[in-house]
Protein backbone atom coordinates (compact mmCIF):
# COMPACT_ATOMS: atom_id res chain seq x y z
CA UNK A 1 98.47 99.92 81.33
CA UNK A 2 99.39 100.98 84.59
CA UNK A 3 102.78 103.12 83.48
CA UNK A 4 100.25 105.24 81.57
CA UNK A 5 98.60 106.88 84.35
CA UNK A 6 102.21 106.51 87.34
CA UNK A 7 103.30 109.64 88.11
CA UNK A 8 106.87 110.37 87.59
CA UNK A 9 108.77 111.32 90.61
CA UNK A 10 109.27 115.02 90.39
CA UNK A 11 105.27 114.97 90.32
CA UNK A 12 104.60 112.75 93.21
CA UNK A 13 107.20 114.56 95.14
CA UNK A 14 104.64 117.45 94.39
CA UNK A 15 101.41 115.70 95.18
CA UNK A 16 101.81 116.71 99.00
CA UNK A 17 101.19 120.39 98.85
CA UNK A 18 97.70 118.79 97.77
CA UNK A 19 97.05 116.06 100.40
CA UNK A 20 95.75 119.42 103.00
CA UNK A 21 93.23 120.57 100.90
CA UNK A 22 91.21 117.36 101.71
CA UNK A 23 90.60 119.08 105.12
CA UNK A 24 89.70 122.76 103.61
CA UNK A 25 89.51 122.51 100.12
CA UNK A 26 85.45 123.77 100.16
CA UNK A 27 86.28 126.57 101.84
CA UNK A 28 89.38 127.75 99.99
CA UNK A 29 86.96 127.42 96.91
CA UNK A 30 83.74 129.29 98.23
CA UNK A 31 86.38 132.01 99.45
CA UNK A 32 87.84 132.57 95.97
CA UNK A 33 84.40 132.42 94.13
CA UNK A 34 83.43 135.03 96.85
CA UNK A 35 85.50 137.63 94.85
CA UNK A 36 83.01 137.31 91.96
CA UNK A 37 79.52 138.71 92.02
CA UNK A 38 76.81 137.27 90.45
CA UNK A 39 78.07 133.60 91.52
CA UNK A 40 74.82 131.69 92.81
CA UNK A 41 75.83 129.64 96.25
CA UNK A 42 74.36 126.27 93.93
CA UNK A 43 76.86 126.73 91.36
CA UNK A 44 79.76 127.92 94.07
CA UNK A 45 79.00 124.40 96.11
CA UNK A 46 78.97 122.57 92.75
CA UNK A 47 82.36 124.27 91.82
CA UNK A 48 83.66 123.07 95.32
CA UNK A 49 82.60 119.40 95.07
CA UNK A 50 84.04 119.71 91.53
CA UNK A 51 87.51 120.23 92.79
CA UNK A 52 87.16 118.17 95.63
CA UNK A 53 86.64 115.41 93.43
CA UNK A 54 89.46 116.28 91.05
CA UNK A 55 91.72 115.95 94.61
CA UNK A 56 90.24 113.12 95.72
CA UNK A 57 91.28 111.46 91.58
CA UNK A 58 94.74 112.44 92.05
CA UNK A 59 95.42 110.97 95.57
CA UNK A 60 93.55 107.82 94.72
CA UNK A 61 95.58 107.50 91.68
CA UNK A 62 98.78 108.16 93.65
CA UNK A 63 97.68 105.35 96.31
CA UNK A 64 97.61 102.80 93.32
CA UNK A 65 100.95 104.22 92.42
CA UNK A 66 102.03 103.93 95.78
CA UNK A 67 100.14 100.42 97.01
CA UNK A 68 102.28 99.08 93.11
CA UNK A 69 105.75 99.91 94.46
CA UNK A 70 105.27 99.14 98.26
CA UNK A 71 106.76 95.71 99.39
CA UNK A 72 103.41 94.98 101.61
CA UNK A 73 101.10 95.50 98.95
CA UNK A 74 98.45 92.98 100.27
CA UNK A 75 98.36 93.97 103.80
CA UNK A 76 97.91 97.64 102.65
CA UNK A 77 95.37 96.87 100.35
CA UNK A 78 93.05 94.48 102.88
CA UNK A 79 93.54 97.20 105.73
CA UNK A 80 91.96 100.01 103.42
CA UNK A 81 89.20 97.79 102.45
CA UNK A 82 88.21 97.10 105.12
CA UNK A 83 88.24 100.45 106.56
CA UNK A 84 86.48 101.57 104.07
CA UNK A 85 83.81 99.26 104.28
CA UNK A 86 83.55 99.75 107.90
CA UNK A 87 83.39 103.71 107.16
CA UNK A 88 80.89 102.89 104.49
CA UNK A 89 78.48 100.39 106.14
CA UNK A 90 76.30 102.96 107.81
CA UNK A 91 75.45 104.12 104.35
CA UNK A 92 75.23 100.87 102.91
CA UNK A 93 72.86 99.99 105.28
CA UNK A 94 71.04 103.28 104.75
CA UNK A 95 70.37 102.95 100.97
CA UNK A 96 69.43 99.21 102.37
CA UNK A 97 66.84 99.85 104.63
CA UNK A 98 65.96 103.26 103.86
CA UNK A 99 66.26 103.35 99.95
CA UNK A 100 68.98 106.23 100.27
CA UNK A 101 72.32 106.68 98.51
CA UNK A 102 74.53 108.76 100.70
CA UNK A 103 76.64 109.32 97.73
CA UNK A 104 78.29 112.83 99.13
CA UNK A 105 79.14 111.17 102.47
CA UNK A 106 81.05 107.94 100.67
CA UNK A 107 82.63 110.83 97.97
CA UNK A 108 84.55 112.22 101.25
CA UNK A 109 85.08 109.89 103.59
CA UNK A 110 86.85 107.08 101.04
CA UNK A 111 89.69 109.58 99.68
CA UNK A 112 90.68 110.39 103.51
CA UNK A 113 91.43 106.38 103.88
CA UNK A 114 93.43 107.04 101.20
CA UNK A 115 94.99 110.04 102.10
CA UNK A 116 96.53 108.43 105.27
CA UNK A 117 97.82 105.46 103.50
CA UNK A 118 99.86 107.52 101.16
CA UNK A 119 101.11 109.51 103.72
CA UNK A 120 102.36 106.19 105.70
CA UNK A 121 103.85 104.05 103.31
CA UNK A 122 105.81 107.21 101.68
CA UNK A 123 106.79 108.41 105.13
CA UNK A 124 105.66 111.93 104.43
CA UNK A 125 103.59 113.05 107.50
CA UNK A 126 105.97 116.15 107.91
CA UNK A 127 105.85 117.02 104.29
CA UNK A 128 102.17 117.38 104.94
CA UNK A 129 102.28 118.73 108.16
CA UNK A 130 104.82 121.95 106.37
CA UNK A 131 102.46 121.73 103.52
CA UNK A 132 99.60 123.14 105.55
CA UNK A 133 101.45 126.96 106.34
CA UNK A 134 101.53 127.42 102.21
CA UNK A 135 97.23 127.71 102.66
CA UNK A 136 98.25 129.86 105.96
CA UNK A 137 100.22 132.15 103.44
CA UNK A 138 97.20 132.08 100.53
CA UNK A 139 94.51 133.21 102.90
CA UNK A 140 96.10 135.91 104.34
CA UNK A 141 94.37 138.97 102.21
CA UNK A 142 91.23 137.13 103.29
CA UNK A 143 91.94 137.69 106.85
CA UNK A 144 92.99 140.88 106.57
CA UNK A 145 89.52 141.75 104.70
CA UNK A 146 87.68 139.59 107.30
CA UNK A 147 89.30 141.13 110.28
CA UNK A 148 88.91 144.62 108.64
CA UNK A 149 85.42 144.40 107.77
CA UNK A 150 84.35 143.45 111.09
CA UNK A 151 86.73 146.52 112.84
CA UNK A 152 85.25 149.16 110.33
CA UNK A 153 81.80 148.36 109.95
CA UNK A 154 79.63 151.39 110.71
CA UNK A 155 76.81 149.37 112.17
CA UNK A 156 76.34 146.19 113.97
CA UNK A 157 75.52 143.07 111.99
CA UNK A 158 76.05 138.95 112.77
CA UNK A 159 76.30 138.82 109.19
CA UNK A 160 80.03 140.04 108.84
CA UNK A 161 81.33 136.50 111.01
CA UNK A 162 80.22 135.17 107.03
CA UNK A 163 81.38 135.54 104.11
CA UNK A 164 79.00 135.09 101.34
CA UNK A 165 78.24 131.59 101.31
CA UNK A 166 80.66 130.75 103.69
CA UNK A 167 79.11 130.61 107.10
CA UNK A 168 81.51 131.72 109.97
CA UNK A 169 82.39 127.76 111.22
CA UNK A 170 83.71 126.91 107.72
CA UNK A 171 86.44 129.77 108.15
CA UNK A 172 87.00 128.17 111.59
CA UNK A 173 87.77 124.69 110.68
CA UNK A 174 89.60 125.98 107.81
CA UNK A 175 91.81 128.06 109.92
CA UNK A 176 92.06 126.01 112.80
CA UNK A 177 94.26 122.95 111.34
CA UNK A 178 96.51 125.38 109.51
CA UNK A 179 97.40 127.14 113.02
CA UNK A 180 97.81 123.67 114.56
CA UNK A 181 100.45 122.85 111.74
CA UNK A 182 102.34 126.14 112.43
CA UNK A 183 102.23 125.45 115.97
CA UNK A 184 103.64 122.03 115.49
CA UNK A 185 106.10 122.91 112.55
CA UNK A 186 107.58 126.01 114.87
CA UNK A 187 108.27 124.21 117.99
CA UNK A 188 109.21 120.66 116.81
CA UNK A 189 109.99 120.25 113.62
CA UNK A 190 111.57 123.58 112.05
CA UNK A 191 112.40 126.84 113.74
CA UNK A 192 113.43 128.76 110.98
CA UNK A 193 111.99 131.92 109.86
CA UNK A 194 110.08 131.46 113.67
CA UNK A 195 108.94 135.07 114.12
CA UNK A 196 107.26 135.24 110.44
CA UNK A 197 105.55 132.14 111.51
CA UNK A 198 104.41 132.84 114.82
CA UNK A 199 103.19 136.31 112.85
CA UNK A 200 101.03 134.22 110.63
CA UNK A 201 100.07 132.37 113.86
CA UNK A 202 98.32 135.41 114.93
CA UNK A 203 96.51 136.99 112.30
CA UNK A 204 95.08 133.64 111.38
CA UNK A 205 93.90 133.41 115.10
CA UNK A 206 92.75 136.17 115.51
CA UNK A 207 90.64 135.88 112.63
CA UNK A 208 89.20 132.42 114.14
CA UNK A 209 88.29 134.62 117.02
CA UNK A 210 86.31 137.09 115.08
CA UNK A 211 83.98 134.24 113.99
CA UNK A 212 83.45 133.47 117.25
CA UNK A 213 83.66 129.11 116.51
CA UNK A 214 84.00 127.77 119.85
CA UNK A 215 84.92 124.09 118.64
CA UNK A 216 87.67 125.37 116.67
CA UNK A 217 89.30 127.52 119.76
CA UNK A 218 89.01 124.57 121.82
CA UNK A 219 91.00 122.10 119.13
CA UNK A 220 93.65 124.53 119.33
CA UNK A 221 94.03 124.88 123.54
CA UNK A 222 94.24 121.31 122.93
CA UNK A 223 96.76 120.52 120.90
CA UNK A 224 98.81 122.81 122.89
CA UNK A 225 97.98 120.75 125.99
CA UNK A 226 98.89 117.78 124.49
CA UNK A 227 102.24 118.88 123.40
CA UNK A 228 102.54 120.33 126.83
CA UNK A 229 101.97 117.20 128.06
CA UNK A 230 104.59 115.24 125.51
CA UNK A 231 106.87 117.51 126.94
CA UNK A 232 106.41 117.14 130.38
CA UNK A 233 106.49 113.44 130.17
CA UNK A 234 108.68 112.36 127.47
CA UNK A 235 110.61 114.98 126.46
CA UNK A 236 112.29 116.35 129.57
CA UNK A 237 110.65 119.64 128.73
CA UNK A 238 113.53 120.48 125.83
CA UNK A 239 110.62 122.81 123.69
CA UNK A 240 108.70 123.69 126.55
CA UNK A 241 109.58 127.42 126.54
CA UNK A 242 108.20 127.99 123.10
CA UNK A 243 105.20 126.05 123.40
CA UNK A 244 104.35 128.07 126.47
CA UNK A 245 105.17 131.68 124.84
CA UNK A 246 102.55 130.75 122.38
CA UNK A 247 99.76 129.45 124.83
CA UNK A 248 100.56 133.05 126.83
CA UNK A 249 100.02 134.91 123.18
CA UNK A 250 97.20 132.81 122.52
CA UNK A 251 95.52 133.52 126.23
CA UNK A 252 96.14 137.01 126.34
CA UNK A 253 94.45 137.63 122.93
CA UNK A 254 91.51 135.58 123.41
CA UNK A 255 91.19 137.48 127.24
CA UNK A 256 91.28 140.41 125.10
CA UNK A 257 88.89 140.27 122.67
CA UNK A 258 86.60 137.97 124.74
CA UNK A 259 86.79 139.86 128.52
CA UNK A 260 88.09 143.18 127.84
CA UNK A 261 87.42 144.81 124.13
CA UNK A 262 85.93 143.29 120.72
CA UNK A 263 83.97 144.59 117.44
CA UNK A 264 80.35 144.28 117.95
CA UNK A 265 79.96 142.65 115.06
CA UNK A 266 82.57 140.04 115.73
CA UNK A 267 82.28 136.24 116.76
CA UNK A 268 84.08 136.90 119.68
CA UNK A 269 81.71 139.42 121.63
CA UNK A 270 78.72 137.75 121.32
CA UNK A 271 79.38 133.94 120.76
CA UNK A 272 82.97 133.57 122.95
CA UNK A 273 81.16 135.38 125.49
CA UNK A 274 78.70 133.35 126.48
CA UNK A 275 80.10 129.99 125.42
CA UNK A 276 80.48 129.04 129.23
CA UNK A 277 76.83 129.69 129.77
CA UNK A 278 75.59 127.62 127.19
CA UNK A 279 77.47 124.56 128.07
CA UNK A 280 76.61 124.76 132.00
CA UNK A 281 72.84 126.28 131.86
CA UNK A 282 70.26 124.09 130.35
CA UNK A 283 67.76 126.93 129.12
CA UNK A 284 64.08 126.62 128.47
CA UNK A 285 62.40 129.52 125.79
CA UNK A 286 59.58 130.45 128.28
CA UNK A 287 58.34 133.52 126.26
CA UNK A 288 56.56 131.11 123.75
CA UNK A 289 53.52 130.01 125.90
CA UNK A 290 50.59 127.30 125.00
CA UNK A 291 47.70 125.96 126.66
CA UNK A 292 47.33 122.75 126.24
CA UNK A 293 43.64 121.03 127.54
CA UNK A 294 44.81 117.64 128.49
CA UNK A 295 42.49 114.61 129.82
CA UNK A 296 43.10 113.49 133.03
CA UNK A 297 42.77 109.60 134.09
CA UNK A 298 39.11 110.40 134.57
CA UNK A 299 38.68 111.65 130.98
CA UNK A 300 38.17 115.15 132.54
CA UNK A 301 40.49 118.34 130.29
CA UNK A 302 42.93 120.06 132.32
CA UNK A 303 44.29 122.89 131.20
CA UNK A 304 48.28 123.27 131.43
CA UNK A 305 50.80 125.98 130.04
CA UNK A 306 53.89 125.18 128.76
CA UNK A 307 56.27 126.50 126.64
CA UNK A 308 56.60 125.40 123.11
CA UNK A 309 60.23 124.04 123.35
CA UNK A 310 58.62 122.43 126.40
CA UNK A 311 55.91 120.80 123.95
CA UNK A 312 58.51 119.62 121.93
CA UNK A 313 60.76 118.33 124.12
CA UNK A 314 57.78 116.53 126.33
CA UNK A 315 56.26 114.65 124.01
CA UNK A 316 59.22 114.17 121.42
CA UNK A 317 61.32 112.18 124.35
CA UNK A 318 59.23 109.33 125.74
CA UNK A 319 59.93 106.85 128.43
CA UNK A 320 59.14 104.52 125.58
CA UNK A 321 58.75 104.65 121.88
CA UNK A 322 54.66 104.27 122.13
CA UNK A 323 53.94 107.61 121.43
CA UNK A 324 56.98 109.04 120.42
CA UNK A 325 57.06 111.69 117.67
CA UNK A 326 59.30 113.70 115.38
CA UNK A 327 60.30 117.39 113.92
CA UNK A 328 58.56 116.30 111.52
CA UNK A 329 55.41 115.05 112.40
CA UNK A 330 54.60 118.12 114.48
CA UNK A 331 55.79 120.46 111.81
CA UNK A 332 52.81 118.23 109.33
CA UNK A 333 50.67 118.82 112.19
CA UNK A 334 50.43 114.92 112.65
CA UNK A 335 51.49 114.85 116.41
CA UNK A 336 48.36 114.20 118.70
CA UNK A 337 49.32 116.81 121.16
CA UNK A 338 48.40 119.47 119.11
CA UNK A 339 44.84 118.93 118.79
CA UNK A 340 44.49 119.36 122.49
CA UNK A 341 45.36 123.18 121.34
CA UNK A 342 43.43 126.50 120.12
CA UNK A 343 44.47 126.72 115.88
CA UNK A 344 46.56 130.28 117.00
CA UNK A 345 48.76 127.94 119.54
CA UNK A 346 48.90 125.08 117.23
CA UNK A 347 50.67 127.12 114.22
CA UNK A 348 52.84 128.69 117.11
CA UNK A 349 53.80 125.30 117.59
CA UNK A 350 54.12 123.78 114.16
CA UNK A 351 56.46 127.19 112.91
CA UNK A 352 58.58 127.11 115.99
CA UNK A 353 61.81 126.82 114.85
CA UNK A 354 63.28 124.02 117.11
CA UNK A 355 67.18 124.95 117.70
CA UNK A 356 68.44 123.54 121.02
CA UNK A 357 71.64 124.57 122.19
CA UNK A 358 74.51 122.36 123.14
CA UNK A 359 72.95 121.20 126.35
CA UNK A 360 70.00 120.66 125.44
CA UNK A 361 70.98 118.12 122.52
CA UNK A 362 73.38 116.49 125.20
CA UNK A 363 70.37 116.15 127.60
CA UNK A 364 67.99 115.40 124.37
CA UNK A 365 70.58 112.27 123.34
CA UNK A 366 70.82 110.79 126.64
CA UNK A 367 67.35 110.83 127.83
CA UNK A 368 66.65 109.16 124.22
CA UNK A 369 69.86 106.69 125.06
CA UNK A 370 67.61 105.33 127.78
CA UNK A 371 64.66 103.88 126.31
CA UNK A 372 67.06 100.81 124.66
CA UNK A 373 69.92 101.59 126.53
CA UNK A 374 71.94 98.18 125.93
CA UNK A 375 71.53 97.97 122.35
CA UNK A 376 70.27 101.56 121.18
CA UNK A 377 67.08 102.91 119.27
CA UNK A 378 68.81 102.20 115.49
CA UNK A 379 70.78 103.70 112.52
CA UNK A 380 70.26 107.37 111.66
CA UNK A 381 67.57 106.82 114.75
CA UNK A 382 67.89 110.93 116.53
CA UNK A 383 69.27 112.57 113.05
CA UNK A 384 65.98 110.84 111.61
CA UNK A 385 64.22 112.30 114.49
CA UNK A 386 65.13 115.39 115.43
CA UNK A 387 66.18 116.69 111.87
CA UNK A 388 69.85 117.60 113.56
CA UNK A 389 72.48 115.19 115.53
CA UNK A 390 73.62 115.35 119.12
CA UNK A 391 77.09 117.28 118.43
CA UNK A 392 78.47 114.15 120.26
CA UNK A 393 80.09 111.31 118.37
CA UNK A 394 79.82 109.60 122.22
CA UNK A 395 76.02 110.48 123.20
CA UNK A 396 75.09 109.40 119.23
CA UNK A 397 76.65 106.19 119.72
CA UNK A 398 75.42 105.80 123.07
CA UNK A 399 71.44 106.54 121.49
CA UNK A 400 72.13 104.79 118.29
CA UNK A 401 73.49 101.97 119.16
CA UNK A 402 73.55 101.98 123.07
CA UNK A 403 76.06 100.65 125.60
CA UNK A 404 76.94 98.13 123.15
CA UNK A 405 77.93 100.11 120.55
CA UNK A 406 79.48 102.82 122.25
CA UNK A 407 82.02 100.87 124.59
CA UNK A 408 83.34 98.92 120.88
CA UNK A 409 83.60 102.37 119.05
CA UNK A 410 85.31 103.91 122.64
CA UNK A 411 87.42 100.66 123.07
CA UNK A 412 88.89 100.92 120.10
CA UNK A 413 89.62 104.50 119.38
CA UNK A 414 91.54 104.16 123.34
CA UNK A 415 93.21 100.62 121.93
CA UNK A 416 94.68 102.56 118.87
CA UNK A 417 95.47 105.72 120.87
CA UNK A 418 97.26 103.96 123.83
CA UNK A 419 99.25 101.55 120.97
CA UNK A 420 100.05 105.10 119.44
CA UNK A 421 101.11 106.63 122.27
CA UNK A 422 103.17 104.21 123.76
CA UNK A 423 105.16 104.46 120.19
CA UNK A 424 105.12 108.47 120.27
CA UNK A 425 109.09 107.99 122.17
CA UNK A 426 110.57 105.75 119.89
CA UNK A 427 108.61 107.22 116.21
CA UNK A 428 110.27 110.27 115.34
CA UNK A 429 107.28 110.81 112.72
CA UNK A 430 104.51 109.77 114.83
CA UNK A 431 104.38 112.89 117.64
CA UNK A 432 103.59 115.29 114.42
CA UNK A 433 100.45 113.32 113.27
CA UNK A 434 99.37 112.43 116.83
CA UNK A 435 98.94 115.86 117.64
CA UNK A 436 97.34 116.64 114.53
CA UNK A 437 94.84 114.07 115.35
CA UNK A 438 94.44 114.84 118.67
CA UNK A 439 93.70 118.08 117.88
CA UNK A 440 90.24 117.14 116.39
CA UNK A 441 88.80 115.64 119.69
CA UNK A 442 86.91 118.72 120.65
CA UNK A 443 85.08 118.86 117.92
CA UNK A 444 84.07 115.15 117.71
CA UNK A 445 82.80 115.79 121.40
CA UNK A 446 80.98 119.08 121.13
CA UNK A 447 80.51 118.97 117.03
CA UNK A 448 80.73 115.56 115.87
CA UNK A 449 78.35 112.89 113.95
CA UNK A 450 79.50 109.75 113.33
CA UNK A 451 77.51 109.35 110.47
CA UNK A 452 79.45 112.01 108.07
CA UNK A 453 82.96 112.67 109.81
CA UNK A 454 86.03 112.54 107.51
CA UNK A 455 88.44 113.59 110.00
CA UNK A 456 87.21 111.11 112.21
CA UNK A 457 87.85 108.66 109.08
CA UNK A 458 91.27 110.11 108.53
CA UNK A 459 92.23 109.96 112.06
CA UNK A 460 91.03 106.14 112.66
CA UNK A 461 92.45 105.14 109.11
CA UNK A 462 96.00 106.84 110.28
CA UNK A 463 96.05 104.71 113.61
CA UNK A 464 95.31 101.59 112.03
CA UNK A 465 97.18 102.10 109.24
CA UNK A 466 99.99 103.42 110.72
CA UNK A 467 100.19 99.86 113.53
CA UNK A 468 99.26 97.42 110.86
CA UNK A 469 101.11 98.52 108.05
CA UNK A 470 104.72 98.88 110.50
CA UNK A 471 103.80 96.28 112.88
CA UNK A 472 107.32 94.35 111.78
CA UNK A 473 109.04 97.51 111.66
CA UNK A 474 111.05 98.92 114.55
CA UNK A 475 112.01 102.57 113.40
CA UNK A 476 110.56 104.65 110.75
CA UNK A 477 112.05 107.25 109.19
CA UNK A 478 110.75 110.80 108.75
């Protein structure tokens, strides 16, 4: 039964050029469907999922194919279990307690599991890492026409950083991990053709810089620290030079179209620009006043202004749950502040439109953190809330699940990352995928939920994978 569906081997040798499109394969699709007008953004999303499920088919069918001719075919198979049941148990508990199927967030989270097993057992991390410069090559007329736009647009619009339904972070995160792969594949694994690369390097970040995605600019800086770093410490700085020529590059065009000259319409002169403001000033809207006539301990109303983020943020974060509202609630006009308001200030209030910026959801997730600081407030407890998530896979742990649960999820990731590292001088295939991973941790700590994260799954999966399944092993081959 089984030989009906194996691949043969000149297909599975083919499979890899696939395995990347698990990290941008929505994009790639909206971009493409972009070209035709007339496409509604429901039918372009179903498209995506569409093909994102026929990718996720053919890797899980090339795991079976894969777990059937390993030699450790139980271990393999009990370590992505129970991953996956770990990855899944959130949701489990979710359609448990709260009658909800998070059927989207199991669809993309499972096949990355996957995805790093294959990748393991058939030794093929820097097939995948070359892989990932082929999507480089496909997307270039897109930059070009991104880039392009923005330079020759007649007026000034933060609607050019899209592209039809693809919002500007999308185009990011699809760019970013390509440019990571080209960094890695130029400097350590194959320095042919170097100048068309480090080309392609360029346009495609210069393009992340037009859409202004602060998360994805950081990911890169940091993968080229790390590998910095690998270099300085373990590698008697033998690739140094290059790595540093294209940090310089990378500097002096983000100096340039940050500090000196950029399109008005681009990312980079109005989100770059500010992006060390917003993560060092903790801002309150004060041009959206209220008066609120509030009764004193002797029953007497006082009147007080305040702002309406103010509102929200007062009586949304209590010292203690008593009294302790959401989004929601005030939006329904339920909360019990608002009747202490004229009807003109109360629908101020209720059609605010609550966006806090990264500081304030930082501030928002720790001063929730405290009310059950040991063991937290509960699952989906500030997304349920607050109608967004901290943008801290740290902080949500920390008000989710409190102390407790954040020191296991931080012991562990630094267990599998020190047992990782300490390998990094003896694996010849491990420094590729480390910094690949690595390169993520920006935007689990300024980006990140833990509640829908597939990198985050692919990343953990790869560590534990990659210890368990080689544990008897002493070299690997690449």
């Amino acid at each position: 039964m089984f030989n009906s569906i194996t691949f043969n081997k000149r297909i599975g040798q083919h499979i890899i050029y696939l395995y990347p499109l698990l990290f941008i394969m929505g994009t790639i699709i909206n971009i493409i469907l972009g070209v035709f007008p007339g496409l509604q953004n429901d039918t372009q999303s179903r498209i995506a999922i569409g093909g994102y499920i026929i990718i996720a088919i053919i890797i899980g069918l090339n795991f079976i194919n894969v777990l059937m001719h390993t030699e450790k075919k139980l271990r393999l198979f009990i370590i992505v279990i129970l991953i996956s049941l770990i990855g899944m148990a959130p949701f489990i508990l979710g359609l448990l307690f709260n009658g909800e199927l998070f059927i989207y967030e199991i669809l993309f989270e499972i096949p990355m599991c996957l995805l790093a097993s294959c990748i393991i057992v058939e030794q093929k991390i820097t097939s995948f890492i070359l892989s990932f410069k082929w999507y480089g090559v496909i997307v270039i007329p897109f930059c070009v026409f991104y880039i392009g736009r923005i330079l020759l647009a007649d007026d000034v619009s933060l609607d050019y950083i899209n592209f039809k339904s693809v919002n500007y972070m999308s185009i990011a995160y699809m760019l970013m991990p390509v440019i990571v792969c080209l960094l890695i594949e130029t400097v350590f694994l194959n320095r042919r053709h170097a100048l068309a690369k480090l080309a392609l390097m360029l346009l495609l970040w210069v393009t992340l810089l037009f859409t202004g995605t602060r998360g994805a600019v950081l990911c890169v800086f940091f993968c080229i620290g790390m590998a910095i770093l690998y270099e300085i410490i373990w590698n008697s700085c033998r690739n140094v030079k290059p790595i540093i020529s294209i940090l310089l590059i990378m500097i002096l065009s983000y100096c340039f179209f940050v500090f000196i000259w950029s399109p008005q319409s681009s990312g980079a002169n109005y989100r770059l620009n500010g992006f060390s403001r917003e993560i060092t000033k903790y801002d309150f809207d004060e041009n959206n006043k209220v008066t609120l006539n509030l009764p004193n301990q002797n029953g007497k109303k006082v009147e007080k202004n305040s702002s309406v983020l103010d509102c929200y943020l007062n009586y949304m974060v209590e010292s203690s749950n008593k009294g302790a509202i959401s989004i929601r609630e005030i939006k329904n006009g339920q909360a019990e502040f608002l009747k202490y308001m004229n009807k003109e200030e109360r629908e101020s209030v209720q059609q605010y439109e609550f966006i806090p910026n990264r500081m304030e959801l930082f501030k928002l997730a720790f001063k929730e953190a405290k009310k059950h600081l040991i063991v937290g407030n509960g699952l989906f407890y500030f997304q349920n809330k607050y109608e967004t998530y901290p943008h801290n896979m740290i902080l949500e742990y920390l008000c989710d699940f409190g102390i407790i649960g954040a020191s296991v999820f931080v012991l562990i990731v630094i267990g599998l990352m020190v047992q990782l590292i300490r390998k990094v001088k003896f694996k010849n295939d491990l420094l590729p995928a480390l910094l690949f991973i690595l390169s993520y941790i920006p935007q689990f700590m300024i980006s990140g939920t833990i509640y829908f994260n597939p990198i985050a799954m692919f990343a953990i999966s790869y560590a534990i994978i990659y210890l368990f399944y080689n544990k008897d092993e002493n070299t690997i081959k690449r």
